[in-house]
Protein backbone atom coordinates (compact mmCIF):
# COMPACT_ATOMS: atom_id res chain seq x y z
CA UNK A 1 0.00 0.00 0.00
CA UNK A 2 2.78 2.45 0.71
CA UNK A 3 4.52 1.72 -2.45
CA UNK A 4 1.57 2.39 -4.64
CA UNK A 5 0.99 5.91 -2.46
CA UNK A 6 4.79 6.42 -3.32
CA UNK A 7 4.61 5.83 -6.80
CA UNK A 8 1.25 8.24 -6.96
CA UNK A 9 2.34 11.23 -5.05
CA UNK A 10 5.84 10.43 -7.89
CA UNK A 11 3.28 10.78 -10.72
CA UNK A 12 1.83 13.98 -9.19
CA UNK A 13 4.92 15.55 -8.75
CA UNK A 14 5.92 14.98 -12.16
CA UNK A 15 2.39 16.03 -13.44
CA UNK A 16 2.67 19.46 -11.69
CA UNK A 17 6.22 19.50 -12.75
CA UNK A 18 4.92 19.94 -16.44
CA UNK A 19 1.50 21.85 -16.00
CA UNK A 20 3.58 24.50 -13.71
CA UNK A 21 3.71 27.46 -15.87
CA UNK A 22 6.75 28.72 -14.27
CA UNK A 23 8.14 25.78 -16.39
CA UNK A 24 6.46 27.33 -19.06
CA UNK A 25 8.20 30.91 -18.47
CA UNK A 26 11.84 29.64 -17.96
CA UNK A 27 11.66 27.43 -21.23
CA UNK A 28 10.37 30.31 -23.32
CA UNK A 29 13.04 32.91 -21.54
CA UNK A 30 15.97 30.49 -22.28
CA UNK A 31 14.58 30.01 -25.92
CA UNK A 32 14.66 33.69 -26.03
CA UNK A 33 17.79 34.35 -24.35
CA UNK A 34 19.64 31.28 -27.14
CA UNK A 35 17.81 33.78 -30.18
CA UNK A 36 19.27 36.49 -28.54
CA UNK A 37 23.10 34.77 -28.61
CA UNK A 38 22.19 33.04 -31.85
CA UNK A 39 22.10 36.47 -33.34
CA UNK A 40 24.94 38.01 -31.63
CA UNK A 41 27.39 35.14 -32.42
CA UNK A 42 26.24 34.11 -36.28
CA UNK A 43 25.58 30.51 -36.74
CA UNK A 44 27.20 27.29 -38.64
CA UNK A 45 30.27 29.64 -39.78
CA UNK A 46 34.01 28.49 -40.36
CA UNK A 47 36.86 28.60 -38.00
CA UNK A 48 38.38 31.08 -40.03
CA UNK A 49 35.34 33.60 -39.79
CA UNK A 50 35.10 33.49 -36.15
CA UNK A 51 38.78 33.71 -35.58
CA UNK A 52 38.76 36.83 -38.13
CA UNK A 53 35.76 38.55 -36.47
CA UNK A 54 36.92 38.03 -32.30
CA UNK A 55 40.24 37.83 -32.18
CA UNK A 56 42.41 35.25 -31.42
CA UNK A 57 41.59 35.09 -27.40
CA UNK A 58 37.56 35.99 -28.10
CA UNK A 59 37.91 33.19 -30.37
CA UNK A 60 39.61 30.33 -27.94
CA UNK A 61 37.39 31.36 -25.18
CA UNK A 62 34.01 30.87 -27.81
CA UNK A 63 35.81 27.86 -29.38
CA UNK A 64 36.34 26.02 -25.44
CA UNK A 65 32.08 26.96 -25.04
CA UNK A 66 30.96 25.33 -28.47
CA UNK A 67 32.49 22.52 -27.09
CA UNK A 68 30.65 22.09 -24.74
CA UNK A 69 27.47 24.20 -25.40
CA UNK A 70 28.26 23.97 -29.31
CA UNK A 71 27.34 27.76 -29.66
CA UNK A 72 28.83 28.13 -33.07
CA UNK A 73 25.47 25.83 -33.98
CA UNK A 74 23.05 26.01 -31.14
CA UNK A 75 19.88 25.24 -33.30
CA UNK A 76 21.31 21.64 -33.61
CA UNK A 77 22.86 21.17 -30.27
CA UNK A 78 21.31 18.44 -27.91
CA UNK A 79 20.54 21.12 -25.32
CA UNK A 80 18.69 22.58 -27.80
CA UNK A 81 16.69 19.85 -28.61
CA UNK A 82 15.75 19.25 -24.83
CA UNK A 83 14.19 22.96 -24.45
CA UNK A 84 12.02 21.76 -27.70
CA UNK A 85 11.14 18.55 -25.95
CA UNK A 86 10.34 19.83 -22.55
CA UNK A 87 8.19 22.75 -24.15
CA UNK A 88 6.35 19.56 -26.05
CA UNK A 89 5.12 17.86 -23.44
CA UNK A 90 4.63 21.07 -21.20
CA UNK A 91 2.46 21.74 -23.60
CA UNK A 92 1.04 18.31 -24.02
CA UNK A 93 0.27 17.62 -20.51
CA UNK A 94 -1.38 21.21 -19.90
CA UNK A 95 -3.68 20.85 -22.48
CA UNK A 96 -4.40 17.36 -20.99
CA UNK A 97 -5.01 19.07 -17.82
CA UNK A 98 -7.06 21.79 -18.98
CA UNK A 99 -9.32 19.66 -21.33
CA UNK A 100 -10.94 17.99 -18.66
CA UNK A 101 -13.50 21.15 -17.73
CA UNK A 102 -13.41 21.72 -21.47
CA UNK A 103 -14.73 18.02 -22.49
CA UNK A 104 -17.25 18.09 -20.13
CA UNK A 105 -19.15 21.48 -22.19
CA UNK A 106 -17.80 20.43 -25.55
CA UNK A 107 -19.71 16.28 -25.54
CA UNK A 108 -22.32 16.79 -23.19
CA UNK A 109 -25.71 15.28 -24.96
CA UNK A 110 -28.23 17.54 -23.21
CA UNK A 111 -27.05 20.73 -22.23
CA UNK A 112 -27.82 22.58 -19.13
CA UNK A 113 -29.71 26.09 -19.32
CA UNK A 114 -29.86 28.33 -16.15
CA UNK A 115 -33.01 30.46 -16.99
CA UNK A 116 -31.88 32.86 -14.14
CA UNK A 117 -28.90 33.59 -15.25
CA UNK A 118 -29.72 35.29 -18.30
CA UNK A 119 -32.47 36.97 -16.60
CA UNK A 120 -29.51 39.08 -14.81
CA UNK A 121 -27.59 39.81 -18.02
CA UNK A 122 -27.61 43.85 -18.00
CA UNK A 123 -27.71 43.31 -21.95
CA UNK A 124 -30.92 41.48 -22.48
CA UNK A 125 -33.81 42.69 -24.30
CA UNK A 126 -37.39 42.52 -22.98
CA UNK A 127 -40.63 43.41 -25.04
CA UNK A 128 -44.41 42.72 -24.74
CA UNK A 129 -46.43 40.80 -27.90
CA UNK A 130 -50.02 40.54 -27.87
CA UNK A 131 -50.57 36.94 -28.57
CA UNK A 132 -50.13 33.83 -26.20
CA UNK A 133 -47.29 31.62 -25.47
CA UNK A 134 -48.27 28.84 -27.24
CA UNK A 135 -49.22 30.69 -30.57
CA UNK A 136 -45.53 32.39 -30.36
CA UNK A 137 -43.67 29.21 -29.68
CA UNK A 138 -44.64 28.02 -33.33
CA UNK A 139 -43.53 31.18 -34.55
CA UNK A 140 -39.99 31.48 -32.36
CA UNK A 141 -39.07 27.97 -32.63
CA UNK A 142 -37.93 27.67 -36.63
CA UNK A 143 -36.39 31.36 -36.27
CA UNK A 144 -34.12 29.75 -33.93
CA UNK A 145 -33.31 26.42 -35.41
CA UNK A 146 -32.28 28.50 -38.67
CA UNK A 147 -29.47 29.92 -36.63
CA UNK A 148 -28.11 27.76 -33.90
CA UNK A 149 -27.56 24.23 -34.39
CA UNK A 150 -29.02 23.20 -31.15
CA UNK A 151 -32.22 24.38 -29.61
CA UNK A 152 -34.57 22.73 -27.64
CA UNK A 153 -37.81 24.25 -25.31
CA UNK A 154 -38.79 24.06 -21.80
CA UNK A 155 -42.32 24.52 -20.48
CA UNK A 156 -42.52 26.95 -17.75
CA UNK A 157 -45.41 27.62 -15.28
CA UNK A 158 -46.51 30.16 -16.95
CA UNK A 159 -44.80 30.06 -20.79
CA UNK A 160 -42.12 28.39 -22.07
CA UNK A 161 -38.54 28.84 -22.63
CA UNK A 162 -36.54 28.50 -25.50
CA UNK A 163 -32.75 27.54 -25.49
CA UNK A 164 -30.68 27.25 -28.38
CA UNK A 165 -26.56 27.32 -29.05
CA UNK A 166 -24.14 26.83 -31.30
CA UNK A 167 -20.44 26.51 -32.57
CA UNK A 168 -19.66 25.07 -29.09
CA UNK A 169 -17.07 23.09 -30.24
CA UNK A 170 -14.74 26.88 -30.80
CA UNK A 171 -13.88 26.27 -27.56
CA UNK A 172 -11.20 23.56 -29.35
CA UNK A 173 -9.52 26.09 -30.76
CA UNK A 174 -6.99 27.01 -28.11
CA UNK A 175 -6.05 23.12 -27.96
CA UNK A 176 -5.94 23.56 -32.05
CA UNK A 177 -2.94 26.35 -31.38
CA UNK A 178 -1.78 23.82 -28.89
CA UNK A 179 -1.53 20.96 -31.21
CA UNK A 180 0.17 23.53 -34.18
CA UNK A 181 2.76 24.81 -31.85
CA UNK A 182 2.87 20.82 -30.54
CA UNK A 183 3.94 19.80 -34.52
CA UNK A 184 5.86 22.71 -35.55
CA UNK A 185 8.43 21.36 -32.38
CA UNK A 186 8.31 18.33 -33.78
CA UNK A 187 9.00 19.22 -37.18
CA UNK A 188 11.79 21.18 -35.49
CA UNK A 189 13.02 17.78 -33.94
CA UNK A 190 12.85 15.70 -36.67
CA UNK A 191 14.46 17.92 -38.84
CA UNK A 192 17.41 18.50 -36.22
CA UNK A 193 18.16 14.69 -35.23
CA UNK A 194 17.26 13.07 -38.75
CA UNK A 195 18.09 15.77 -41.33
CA UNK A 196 20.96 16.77 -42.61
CA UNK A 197 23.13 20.20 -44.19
CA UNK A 198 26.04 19.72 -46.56
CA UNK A 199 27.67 21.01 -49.50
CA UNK A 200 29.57 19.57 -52.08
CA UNK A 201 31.36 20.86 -55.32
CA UNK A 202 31.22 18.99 -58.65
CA UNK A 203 33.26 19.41 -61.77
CA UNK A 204 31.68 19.88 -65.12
CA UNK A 205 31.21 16.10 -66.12
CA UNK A 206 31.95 14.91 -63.04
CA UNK A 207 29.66 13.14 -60.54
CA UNK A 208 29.64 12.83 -56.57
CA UNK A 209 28.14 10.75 -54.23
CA UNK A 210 29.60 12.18 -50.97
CA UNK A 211 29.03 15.72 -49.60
CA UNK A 212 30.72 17.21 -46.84
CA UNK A 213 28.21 17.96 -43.66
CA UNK A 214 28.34 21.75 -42.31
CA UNK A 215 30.10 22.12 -39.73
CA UNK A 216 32.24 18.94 -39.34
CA UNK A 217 34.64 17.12 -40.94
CA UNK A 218 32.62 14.41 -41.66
CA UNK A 219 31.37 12.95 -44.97
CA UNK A 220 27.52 11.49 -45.46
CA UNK A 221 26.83 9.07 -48.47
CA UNK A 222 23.90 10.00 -50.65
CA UNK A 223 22.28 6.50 -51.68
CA UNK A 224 22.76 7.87 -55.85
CA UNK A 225 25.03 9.63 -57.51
CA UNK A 226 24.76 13.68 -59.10
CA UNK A 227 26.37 14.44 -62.02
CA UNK A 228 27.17 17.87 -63.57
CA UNK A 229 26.72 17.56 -67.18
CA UNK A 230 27.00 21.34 -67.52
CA UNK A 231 27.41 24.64 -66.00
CA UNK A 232 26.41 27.66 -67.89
CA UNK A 233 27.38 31.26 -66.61
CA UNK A 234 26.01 34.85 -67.89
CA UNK A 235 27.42 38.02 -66.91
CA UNK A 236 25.66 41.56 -66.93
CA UNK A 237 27.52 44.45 -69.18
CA UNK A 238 29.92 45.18 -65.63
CA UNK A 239 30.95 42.01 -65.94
CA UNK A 240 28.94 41.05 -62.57
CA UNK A 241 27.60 37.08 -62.65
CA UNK A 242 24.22 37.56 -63.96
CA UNK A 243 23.00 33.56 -63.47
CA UNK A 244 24.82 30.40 -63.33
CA UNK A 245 23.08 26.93 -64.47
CA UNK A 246 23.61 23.93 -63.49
CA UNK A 247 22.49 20.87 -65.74
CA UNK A 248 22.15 17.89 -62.89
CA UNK A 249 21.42 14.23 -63.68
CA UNK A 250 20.74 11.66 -60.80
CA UNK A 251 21.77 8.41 -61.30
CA UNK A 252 20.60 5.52 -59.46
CA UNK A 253 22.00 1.70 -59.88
CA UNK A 254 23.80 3.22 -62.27
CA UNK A 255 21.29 4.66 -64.69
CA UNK A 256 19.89 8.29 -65.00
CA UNK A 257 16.67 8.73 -62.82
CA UNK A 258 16.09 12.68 -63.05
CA UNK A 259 17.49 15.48 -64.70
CA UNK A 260 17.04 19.13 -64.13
CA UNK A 261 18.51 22.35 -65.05
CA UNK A 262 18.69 24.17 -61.70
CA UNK A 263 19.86 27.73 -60.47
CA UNK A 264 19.54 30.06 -57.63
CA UNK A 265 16.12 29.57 -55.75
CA UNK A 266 14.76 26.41 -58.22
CA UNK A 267 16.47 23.26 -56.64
CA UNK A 268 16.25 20.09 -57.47
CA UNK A 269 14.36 17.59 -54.94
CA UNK A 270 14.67 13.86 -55.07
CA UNK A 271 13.39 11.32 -52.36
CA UNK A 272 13.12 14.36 -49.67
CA UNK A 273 16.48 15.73 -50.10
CA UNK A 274 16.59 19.67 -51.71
CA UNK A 275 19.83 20.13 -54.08
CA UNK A 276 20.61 23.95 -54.15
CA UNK A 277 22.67 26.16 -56.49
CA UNK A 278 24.89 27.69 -54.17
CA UNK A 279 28.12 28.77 -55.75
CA UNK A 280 30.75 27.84 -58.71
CA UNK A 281 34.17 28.11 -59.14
CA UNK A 282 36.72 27.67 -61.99
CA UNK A 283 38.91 24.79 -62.16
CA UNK A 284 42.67 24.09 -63.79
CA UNK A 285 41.68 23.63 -67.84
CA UNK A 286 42.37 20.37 -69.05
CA UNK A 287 44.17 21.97 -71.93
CA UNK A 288 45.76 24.91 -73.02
CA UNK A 289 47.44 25.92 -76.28
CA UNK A 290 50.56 28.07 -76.08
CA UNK A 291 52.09 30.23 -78.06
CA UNK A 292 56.21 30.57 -78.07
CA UNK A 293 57.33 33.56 -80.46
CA UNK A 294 60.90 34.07 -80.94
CA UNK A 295 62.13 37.53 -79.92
CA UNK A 296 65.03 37.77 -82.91
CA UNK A 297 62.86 37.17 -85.97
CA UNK A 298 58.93 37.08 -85.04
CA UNK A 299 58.25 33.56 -85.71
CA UNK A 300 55.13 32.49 -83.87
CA UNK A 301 54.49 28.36 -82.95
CA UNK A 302 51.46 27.09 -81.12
CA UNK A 303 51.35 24.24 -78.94
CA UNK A 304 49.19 22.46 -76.92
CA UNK A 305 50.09 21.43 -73.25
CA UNK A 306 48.85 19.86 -70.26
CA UNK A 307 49.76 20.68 -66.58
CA UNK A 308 52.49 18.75 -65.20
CA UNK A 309 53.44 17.66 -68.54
CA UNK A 310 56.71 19.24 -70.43
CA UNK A 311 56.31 20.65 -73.47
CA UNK A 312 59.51 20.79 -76.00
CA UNK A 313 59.44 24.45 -77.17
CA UNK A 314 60.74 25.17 -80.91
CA UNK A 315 64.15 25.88 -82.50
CA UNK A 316 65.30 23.73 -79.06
CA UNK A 317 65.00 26.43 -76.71
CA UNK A 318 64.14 23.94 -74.13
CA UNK A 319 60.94 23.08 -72.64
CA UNK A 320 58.17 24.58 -70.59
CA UNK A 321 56.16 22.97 -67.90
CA UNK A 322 53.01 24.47 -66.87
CA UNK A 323 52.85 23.59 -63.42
CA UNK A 324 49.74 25.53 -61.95
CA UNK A 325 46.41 27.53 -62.38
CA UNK A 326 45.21 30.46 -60.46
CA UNK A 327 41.81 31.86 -61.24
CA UNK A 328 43.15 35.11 -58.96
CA UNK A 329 46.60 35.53 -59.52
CA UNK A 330 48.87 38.39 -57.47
CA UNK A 331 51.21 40.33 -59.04
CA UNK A 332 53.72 42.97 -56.67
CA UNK A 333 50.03 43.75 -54.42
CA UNK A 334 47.44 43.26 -57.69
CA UNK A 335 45.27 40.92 -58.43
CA UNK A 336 45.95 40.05 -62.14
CA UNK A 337 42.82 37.97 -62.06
CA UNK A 338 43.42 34.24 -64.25
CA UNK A 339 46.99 33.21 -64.63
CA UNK A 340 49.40 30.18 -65.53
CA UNK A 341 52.55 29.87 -63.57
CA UNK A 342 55.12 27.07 -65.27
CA UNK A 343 58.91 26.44 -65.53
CA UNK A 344 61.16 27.29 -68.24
CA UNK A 345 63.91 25.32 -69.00
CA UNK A 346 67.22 25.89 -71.27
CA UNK A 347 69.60 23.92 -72.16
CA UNK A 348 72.14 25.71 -70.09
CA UNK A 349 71.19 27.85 -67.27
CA UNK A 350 69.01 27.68 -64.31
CA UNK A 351 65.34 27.24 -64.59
CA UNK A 352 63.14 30.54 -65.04
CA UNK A 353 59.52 30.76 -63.32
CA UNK A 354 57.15 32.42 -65.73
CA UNK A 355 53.55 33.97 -65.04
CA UNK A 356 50.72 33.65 -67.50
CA UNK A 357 47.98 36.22 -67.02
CA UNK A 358 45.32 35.29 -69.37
CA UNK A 359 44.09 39.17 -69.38
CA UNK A 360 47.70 40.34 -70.41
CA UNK A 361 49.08 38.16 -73.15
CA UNK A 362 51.85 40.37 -73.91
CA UNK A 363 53.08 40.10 -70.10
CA UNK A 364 56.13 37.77 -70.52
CA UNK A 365 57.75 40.44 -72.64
CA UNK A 366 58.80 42.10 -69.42
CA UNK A 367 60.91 39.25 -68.84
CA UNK A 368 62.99 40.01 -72.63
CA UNK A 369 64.44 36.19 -73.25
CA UNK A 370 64.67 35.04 -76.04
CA UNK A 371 61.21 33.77 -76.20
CA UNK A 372 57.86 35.32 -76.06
CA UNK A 373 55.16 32.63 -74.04
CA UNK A 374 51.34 33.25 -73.94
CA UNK A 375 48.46 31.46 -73.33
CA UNK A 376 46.64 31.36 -76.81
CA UNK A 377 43.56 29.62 -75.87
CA UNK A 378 42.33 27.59 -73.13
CA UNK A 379 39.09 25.48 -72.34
CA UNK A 380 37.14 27.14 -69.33
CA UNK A 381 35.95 24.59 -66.89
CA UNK A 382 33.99 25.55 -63.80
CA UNK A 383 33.16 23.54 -61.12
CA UNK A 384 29.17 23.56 -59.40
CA UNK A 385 28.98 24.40 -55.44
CA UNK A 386 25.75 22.31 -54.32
CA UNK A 387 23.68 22.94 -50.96
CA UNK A 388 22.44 19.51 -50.13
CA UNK A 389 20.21 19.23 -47.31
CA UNK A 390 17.14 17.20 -45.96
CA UNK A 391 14.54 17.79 -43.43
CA UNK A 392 12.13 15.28 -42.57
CA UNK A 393 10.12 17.35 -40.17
CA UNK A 394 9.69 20.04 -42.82
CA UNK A 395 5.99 18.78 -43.45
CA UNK A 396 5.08 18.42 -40.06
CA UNK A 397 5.96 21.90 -39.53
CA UNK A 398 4.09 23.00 -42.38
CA UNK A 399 0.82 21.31 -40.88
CA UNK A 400 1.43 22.60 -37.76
CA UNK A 401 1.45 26.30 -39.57
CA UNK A 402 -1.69 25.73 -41.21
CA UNK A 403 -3.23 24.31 -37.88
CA UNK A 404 -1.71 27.71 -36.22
CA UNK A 405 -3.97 29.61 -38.62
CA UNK A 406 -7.06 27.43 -38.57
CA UNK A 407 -6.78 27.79 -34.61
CA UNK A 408 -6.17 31.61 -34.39
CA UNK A 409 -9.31 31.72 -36.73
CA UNK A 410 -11.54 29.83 -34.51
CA UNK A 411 -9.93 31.47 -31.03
CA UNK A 412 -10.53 34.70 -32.52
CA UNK A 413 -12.96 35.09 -34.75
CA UNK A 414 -15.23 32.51 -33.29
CA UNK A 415 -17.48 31.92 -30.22
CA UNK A 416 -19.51 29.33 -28.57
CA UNK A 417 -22.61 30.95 -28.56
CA UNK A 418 -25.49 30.71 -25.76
CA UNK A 419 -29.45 32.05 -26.19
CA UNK A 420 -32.49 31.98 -24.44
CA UNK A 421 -36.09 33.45 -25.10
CA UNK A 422 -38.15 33.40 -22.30
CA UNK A 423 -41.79 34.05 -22.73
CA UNK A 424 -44.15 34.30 -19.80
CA UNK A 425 -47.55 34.91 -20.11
CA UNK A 426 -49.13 37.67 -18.40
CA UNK A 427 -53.21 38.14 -18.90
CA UNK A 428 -54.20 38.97 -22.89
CA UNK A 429 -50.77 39.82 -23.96
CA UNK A 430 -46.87 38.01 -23.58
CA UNK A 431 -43.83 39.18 -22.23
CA UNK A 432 -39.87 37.91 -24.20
CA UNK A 433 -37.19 38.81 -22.69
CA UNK A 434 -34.23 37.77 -24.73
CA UNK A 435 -30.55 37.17 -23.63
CA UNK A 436 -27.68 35.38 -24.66
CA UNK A 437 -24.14 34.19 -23.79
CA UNK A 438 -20.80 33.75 -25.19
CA UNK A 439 -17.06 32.95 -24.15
CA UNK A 440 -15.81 35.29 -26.53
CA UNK A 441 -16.57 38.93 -27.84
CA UNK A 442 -19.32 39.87 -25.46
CA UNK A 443 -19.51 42.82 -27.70
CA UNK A 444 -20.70 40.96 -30.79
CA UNK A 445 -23.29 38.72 -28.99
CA UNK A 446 -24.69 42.03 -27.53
CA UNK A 447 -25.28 43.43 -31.16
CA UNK A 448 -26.56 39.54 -32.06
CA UNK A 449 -29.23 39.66 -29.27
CA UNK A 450 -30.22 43.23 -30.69
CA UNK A 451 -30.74 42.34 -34.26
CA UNK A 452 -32.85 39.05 -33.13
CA UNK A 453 -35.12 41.05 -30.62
CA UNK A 454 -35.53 43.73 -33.75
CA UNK A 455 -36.42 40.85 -35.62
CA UNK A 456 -38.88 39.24 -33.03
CA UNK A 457 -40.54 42.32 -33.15
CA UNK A 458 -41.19 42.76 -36.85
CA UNK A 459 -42.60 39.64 -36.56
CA UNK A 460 -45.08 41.69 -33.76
CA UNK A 461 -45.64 44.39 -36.47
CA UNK A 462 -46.47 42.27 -39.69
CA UNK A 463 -49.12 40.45 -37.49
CA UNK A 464 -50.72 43.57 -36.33
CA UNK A 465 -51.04 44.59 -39.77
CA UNK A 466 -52.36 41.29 -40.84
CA UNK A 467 -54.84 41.72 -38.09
């Protein structure tokens, strides 16, 4: 017997725990207080940002908390995802707790009407009609049951009274907000324990299967395969990117499944997982053509040459080895934008490091050997920077917004409504008195009682005139 008193006053304590709305309070305040720092100190950035932006002691000192507290990423730290959980079932078990009052007005088959309590509404309506009780209950009744879903009548000593209602099942719609706010933290934890953010950058003809998660130096394995066929790029007059384009294929068991031309703000979604345009690059071309012109009498050959690989130059000057690729090359503090560096080699002599710039072809003058080298022509080749996430919860969140809205609709713009007409008869003419009731926007049911006594009484004057 003591043990089972043990384990109940355990449950109540926990129960109380989580329908305490000081719980309620500190969640929500350290919620607010990790938006606050989340803004401060930006989120999911590199190493090298933070160490730029605070300093080199800031930046220890931050670096020793995100281990701990990860506050370089605080959306998708487990801490994190306990505020979410405990605010879930704080929620969850005050609605619980709070339904039971609720329930009871909400499924209740036969309604209870307390005929005095309307009569002391200050806002009720009271007017005399010249016919009897019975004679105005046929005429009262189907006015009623037009309006309110529910209406029933109750014979008095010396009338009747009529009691109708409707819509009582608005008083839901706080639990409705509930149960939105309820998925949209789901959605939130789903999304943060089973999704995923990573990036990954894929040559022109080229295909990955492996991106690189955000944030870590881990690698997560896609179960197919995307392939650049192409990447286009535009530029405006200034010479500004205007669009790039990426032409994507996914391949599956080793055959093309889906293919899509995608850029900025149109990805490309297969099995749940969003591929974004993000960025592009340019890569080392695959081949270059070079031209060698001899200082002493003009002569001009063209060759073709590969990086790493030597290339014998003519007249047997030697060779030249192009031995990198810079799409933003430095020259004494200027950026000189694409360049070549390689090696050239004489016969006799010491090898001579030579720069390429692509936007000065004449540069290796400067230099005055015996040769002239330039770059000629070149392929371009760019490489694709993908966004690659998932988020499983993103639907449930979704639902839970349009549940938000439904609810605000019905907590705000709706009421569960209350009416009675009480008519007593009083020698050779009737008195109504009529008053109503609602949870919500007192205001509005006082205008609704208004416009139905007006209308009662119409009903008064076309009889008369009848008569």
């Amino acid at each position: 017997m003591t043990n089972k008193t043990n384990s109940s006053d355990a449950v109540n304590r926990v129960w109380k725990f989580f329908t305490s709305v000081k719980l309620t309070v500190v969640i929500l305040l350290s919620l607010a207080v990790t938006s606050i720092i989340g803004t401060v100190i930006p989120q999911s950035g590199t190493a090298s940002e933070y160490f730029h932006k605070y300093g080199e002691l800031r930046y220890k000192i931050l670096s020793f908390l995100d281990s701990i507290f990860d506050i370089f990423d605080m959306y998708h730290s487990w801490w994190f995802q306990i505020l979410l959980l405990l605010l879930t079932i704080n929620i969850i078990i005050c609605s619980i707790d709070r339904m039971k009052a609720t329930w009871k007005i909400i499924f209740v088959k036969i309604p209870r009407f307390n005929v005095s309590r309307f009569r002391r509404l200050e806002d009720k309506k009271e007017f005399s009609d010249k016919r009897t009780p019975d004679e105005l209950k046929q005429i009262y009744k189907p006015v009623l049951s037009r309006s309110y879903g529910y209406s029933r009548i109750e014979q008095t000593d010396s009338g009747f009274c009529l009691f109708a209602e409707k819509w009582r099942w608005t008083r839901l719609g706080v639990y409705i907000v509930h149960l939105s706010i309820i998925l949209m933290l789901l959605g939130s934890l789903i999304g943060s324990i089973f999704g995923f953010e990573g990036f990954v950058n894929i040559p022109e003809g080229e295909s990955a299967k492996k991106i690189n998660l955000r944030n870590t130096t881990e690698m997560h394995l896609l179960d197919f395969e995307i392939k650049c066929e192409d990447f286009s790029l535009s530029f405006y007059d200034s010479g500004a990117p205007k669009e790039y384009r990426s032409s994507l294929v996914i391949i599956e068991n080793g055959k093309p499944v889906l293919k899509k031309d995608i850029i900025v703000n149109d990805p490309l979604r297969y099995k749940g997982i969003n591929i974004f345009q993000s960025s592009y690059g340019t890569l080392a071309p695959s081949e270059v053509t070079l031209s060698f012109t001899i200082r002493e009498t003009g002569m001009e050959y063209k060759k073709k040459a590969v990086i790493n690989k030597p290339v014998d130059m003519p007249e047997g000057l030697g060779t030249f080895l192009i031995k990198d690729y810079s799409s933003s090359a430095g020259f004494k503090g200027h950026n000189i934008g694409e360049a070549f560096m390689g090696i050239l080699t004489k016969k006799t002599g010491n090898p001579v490091n030579i720069m390429l710039p692509l936007r000065f072809p004449s540069f290796d003058k400067m230099r005055k050997g015996d040769v002239i080298i330039a770059v000629a022509s070149h392929n371009h080749r760019y490489y694709t920077g993908l966004q690659v996430t998932k988020d499983p919860g993103v639907w449930v969140v979704y639902s839970g917004f349009i549940l938000m809205i439904i609810g605000c609709f019905v907590t705000f713009f709706m009421s569960h409504q209350r009416l009675c007409i009480e008519v007593t008869g009083n020698g050779n003419h009737s008195m109504v008195m009529v008053a109503g009731t609602s949870n919500k926007n007192k205001i509005g049911m006082q205008r609704k009682i208004e416009i139905l006594s007006e209308k009662l009484e119409k009903l008064i004057q076309s009889n008369e005139e009848k008569e």
